[in-house]
PDB file of N, CA and C in Angstrom:
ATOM      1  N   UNK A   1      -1.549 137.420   9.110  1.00  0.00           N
ATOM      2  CA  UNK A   1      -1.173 136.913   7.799  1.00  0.00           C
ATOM      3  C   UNK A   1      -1.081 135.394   7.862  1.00  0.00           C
ATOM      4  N   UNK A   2      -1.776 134.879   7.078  1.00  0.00           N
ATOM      5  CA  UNK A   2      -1.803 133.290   7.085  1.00  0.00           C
ATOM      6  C   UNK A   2      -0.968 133.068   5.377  1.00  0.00           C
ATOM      7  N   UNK A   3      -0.158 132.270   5.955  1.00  0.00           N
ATOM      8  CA  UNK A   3       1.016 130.990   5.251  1.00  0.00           C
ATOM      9  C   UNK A   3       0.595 130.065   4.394  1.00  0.00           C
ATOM     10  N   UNK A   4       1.100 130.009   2.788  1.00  0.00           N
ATOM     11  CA  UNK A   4       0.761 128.958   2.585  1.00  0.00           C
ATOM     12  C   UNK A   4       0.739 127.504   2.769  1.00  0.00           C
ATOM     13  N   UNK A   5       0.314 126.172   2.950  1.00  0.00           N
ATOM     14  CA  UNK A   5       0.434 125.274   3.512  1.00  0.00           C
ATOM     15  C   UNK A   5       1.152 124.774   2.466  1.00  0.00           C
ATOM     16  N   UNK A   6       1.293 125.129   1.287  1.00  0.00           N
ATOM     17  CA  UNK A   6       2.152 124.256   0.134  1.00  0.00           C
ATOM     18  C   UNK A   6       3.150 124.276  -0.634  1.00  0.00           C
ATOM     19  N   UNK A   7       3.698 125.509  -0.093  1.00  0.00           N
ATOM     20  CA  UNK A   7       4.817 126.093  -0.373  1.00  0.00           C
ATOM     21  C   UNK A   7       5.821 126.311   0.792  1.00  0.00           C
ATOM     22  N   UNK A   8       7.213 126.086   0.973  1.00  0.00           N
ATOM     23  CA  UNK A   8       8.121 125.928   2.093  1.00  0.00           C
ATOM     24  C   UNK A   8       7.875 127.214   2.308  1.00  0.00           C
ATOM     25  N   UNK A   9       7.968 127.745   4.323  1.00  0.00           N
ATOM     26  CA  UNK A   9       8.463 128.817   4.003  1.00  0.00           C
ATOM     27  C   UNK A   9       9.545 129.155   4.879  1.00  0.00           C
ATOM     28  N   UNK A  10      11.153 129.206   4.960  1.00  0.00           N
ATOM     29  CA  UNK A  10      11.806 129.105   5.184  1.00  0.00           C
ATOM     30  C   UNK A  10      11.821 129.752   6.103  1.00  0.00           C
ATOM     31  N   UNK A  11      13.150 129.770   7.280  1.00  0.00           N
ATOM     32  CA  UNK A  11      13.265 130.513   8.353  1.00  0.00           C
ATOM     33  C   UNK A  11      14.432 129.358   9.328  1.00  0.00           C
ATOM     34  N   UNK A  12      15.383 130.586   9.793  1.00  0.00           N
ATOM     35  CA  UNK A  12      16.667 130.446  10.474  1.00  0.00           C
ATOM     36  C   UNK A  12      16.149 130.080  12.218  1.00  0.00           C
ATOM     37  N   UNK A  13      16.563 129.826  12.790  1.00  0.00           N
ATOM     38  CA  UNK A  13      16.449 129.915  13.776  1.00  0.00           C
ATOM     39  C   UNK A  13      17.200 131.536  14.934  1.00  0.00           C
ATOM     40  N   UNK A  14      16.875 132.000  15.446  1.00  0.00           N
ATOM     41  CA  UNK A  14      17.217 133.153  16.180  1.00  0.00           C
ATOM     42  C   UNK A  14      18.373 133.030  17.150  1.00  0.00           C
ATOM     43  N   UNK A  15      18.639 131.697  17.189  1.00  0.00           N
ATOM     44  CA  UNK A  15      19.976 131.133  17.939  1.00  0.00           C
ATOM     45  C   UNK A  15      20.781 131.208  17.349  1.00  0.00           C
ATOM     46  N   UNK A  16      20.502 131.053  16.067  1.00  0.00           N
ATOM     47  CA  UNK A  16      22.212 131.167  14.989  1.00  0.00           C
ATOM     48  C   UNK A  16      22.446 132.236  14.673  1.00  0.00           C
ATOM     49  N   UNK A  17      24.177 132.540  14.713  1.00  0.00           N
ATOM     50  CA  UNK A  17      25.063 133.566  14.968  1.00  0.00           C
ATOM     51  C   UNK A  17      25.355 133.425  13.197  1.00  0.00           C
ATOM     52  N   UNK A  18      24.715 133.180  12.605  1.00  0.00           N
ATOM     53  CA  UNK A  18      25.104 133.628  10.990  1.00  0.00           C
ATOM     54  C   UNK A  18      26.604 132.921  11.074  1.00  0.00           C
ATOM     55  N   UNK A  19      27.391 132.123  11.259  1.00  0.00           N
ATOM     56  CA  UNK A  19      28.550 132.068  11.205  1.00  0.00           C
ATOM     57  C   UNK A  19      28.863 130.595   9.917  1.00  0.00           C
ATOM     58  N   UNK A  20      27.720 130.540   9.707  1.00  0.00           N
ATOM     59  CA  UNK A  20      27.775 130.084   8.429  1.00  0.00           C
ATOM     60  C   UNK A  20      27.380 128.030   8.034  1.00  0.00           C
ATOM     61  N   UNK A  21      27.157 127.758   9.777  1.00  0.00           N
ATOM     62  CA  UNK A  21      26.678 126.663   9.783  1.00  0.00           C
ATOM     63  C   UNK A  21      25.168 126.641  10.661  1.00  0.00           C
ATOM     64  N   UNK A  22      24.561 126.744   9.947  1.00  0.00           N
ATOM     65  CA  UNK A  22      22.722 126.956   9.998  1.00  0.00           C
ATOM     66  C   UNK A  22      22.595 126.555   8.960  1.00  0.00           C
ATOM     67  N   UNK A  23      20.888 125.598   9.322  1.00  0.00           N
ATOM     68  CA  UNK A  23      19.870 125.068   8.738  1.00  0.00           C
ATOM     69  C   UNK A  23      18.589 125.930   8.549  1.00  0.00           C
ATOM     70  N   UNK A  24      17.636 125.731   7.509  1.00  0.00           N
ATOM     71  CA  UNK A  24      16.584 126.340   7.933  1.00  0.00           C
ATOM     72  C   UNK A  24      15.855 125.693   7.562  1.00  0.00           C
ATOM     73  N   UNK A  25      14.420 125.587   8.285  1.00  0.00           N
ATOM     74  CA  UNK A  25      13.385 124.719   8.557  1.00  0.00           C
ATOM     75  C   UNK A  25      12.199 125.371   7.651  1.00  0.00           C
ATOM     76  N   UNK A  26      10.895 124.626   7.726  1.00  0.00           N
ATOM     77  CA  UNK A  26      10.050 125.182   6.995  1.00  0.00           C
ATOM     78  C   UNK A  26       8.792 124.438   7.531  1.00  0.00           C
ATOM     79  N   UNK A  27       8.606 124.942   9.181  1.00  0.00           N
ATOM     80  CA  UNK A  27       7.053 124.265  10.218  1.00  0.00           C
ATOM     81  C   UNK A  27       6.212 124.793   9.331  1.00  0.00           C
ATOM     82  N   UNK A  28       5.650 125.603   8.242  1.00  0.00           N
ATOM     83  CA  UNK A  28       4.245 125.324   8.119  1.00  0.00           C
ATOM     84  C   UNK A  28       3.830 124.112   6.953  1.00  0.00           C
ATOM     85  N   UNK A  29       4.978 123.437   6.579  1.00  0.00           N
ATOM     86  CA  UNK A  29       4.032 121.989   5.988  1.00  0.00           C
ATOM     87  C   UNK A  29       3.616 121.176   7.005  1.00  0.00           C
ATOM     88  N   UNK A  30       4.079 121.302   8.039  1.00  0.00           N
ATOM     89  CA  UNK A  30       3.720 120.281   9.183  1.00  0.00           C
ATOM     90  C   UNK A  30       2.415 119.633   9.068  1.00  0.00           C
ATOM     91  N   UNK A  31       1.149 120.332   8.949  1.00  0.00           N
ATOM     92  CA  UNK A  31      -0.374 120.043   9.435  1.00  0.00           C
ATOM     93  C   UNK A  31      -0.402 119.781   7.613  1.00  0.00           C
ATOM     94  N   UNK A  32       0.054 119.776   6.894  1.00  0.00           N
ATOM     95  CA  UNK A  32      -1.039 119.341   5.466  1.00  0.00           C
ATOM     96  C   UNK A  32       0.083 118.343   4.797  1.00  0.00           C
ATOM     97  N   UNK A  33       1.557 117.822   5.091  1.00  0.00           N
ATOM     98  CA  UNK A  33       2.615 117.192   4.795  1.00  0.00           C
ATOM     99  C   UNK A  33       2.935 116.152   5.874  1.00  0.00           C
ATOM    100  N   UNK A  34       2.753 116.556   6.837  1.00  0.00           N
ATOM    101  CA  UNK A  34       3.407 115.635   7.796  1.00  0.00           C
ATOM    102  C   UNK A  34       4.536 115.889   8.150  1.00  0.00           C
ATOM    103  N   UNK A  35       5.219 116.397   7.632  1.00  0.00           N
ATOM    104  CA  UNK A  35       6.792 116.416   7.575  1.00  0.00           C
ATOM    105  C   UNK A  35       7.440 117.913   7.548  1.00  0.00           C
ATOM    106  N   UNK A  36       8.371 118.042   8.639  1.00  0.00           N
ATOM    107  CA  UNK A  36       9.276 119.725   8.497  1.00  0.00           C
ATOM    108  C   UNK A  36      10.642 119.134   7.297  1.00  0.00           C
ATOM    109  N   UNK A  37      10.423 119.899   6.375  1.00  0.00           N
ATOM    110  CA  UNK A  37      11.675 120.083   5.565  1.00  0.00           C
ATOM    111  C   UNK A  37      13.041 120.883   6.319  1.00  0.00           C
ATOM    112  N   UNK A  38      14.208 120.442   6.331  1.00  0.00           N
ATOM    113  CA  UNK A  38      15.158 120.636   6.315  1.00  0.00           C
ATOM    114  C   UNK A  38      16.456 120.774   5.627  1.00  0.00           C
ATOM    115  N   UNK A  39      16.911 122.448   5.382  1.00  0.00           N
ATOM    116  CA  UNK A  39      18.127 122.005   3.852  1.00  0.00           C
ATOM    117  C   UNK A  39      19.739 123.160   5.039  1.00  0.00           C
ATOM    118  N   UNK A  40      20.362 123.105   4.146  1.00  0.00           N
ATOM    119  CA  UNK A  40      21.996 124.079   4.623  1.00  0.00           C
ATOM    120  C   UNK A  40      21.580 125.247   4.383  1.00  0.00           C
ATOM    121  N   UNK A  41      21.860 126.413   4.699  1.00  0.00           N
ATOM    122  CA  UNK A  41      21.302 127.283   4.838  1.00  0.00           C
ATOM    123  C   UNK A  41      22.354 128.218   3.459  1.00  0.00           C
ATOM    124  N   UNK A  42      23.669 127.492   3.476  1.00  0.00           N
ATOM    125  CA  UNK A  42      23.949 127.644   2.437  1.00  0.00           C
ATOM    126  C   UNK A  42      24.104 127.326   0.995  1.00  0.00           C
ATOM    127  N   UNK A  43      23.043 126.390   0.976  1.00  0.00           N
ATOM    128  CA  UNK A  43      22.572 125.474   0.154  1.00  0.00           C
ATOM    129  C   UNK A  43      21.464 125.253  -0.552  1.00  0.00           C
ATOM    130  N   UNK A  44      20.752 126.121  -0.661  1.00  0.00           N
ATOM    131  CA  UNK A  44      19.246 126.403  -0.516  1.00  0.00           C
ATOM    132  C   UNK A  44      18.438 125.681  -1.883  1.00  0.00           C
ATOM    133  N   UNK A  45      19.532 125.153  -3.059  1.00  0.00           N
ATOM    134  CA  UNK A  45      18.760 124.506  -3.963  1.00  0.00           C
ATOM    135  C   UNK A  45      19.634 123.285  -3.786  1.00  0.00           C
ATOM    136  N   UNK A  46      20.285 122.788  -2.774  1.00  0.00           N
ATOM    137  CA  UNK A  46      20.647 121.392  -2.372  1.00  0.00           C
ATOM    138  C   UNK A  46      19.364 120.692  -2.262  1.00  0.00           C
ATOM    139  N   UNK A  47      19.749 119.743  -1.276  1.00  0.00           N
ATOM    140  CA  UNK A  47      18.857 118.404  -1.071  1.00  0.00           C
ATOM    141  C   UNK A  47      18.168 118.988   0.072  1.00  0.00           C
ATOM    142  N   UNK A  48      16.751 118.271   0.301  1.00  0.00           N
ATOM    143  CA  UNK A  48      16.196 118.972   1.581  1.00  0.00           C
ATOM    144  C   UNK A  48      15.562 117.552   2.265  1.00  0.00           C
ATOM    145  N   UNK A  49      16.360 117.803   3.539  1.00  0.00           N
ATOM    146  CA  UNK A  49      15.994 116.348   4.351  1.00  0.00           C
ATOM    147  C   UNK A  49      14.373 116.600   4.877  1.00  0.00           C
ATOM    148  N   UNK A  50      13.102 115.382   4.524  1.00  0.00           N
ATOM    149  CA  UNK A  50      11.839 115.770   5.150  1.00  0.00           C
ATOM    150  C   UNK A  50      11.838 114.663   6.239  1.00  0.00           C
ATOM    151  N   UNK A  51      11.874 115.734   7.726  1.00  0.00           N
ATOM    152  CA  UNK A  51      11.492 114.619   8.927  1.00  0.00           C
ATOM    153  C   UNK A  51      10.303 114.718   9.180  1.00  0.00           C
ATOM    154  N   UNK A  52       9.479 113.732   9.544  1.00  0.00           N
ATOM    155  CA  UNK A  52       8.141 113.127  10.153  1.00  0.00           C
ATOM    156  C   UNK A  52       8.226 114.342  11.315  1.00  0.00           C
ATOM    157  N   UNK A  53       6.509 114.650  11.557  1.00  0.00           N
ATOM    158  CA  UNK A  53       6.338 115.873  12.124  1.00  0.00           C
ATOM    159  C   UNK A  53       7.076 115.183  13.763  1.00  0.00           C
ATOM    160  N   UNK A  54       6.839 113.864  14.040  1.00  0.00           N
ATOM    161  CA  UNK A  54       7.061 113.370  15.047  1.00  0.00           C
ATOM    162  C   UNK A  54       8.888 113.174  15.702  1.00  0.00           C
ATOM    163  N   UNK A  55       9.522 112.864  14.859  1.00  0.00           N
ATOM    164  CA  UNK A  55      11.101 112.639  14.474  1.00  0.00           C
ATOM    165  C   UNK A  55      11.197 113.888  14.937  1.00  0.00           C
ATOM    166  N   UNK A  56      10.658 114.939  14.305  1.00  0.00           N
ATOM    167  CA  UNK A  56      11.672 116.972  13.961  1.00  0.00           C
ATOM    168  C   UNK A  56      11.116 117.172  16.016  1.00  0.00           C
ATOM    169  N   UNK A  57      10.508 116.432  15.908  1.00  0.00           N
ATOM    170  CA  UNK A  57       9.734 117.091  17.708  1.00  0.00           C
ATOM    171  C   UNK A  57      10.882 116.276  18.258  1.00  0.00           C
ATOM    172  N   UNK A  58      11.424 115.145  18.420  1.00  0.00           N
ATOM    173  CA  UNK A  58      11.746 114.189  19.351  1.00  0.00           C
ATOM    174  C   UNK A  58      13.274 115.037  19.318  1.00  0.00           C
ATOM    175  N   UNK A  59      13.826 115.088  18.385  1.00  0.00           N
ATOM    176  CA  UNK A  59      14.876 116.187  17.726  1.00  0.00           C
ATOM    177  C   UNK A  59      14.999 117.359  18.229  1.00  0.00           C
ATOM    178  N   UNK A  60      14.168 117.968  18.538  1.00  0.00           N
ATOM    179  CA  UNK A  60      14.223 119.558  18.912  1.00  0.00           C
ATOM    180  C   UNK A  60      14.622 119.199  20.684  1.00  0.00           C
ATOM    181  N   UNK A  61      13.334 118.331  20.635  1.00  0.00           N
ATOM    182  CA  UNK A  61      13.982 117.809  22.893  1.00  0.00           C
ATOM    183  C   UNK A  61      14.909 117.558  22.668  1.00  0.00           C
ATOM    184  N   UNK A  62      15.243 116.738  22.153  1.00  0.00           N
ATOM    185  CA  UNK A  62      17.350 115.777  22.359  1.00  0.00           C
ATOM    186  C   UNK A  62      18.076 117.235  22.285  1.00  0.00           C
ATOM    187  N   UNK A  63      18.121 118.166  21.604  1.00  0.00           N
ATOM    188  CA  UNK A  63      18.700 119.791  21.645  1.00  0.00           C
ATOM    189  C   UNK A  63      18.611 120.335  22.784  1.00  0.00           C
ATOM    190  N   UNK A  64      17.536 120.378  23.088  1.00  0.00           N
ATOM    191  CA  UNK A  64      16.939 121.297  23.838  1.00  0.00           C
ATOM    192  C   UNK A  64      17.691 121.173  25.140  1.00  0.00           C
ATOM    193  N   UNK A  65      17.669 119.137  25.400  1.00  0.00           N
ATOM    194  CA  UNK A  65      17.983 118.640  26.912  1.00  0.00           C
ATOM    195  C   UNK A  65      19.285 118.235  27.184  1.00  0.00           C
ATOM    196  N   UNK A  66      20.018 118.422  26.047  1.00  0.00           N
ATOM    197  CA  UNK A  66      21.020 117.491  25.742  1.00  0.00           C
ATOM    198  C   UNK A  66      21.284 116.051  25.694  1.00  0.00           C
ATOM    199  N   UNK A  67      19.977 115.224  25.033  1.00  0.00           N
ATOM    200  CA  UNK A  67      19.756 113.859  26.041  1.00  0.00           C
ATOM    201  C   UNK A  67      19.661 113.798  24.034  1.00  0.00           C
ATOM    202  N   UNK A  68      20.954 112.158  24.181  1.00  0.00           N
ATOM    203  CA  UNK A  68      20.460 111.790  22.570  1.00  0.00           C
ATOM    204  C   UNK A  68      19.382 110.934  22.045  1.00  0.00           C
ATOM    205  N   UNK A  69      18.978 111.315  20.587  1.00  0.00           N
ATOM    206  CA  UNK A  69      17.862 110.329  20.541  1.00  0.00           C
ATOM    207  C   UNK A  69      18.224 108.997  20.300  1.00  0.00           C
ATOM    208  N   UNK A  70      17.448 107.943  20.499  1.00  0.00           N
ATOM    209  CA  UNK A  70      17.404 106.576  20.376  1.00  0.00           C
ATOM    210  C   UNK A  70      18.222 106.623  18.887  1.00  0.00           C
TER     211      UNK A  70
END
């Protein structure tokens, strides 16, 4: 099944325990936007932060390694 490229399509991460502070992301604008959208998961017609495909990567390592970004 292929995704549209122009429409968000949301999704939690599998690490979060539902406990009510989760984000959810939306990687398939990446390749036709540039940019992963980011909103509150309880918030879903809030504001949605768009990071540069490059920023959401540098972001995911600083998590990943515990090492902060610049």
């Amino acid at each position: 099944m292929t995704l549209p490229t122009d429409t968000p399509h949301w999704f939690t991460s599998s690490h979060s325990d539902n406990g009510g502070a989760c984000v959810e992301v939306a990687t398939n604008l990446a390749h036709t936007h540039g940019t992963i959208p980011i909103r509150d998961t309880k918030n879903p017609h809030g504001p949605t932060l768009h990071l540069p495909t490059t920023t959401y990567r540098t972001f995911l390592t600083s998590l990943k390694t515990g090492t902060p970004t610049p």
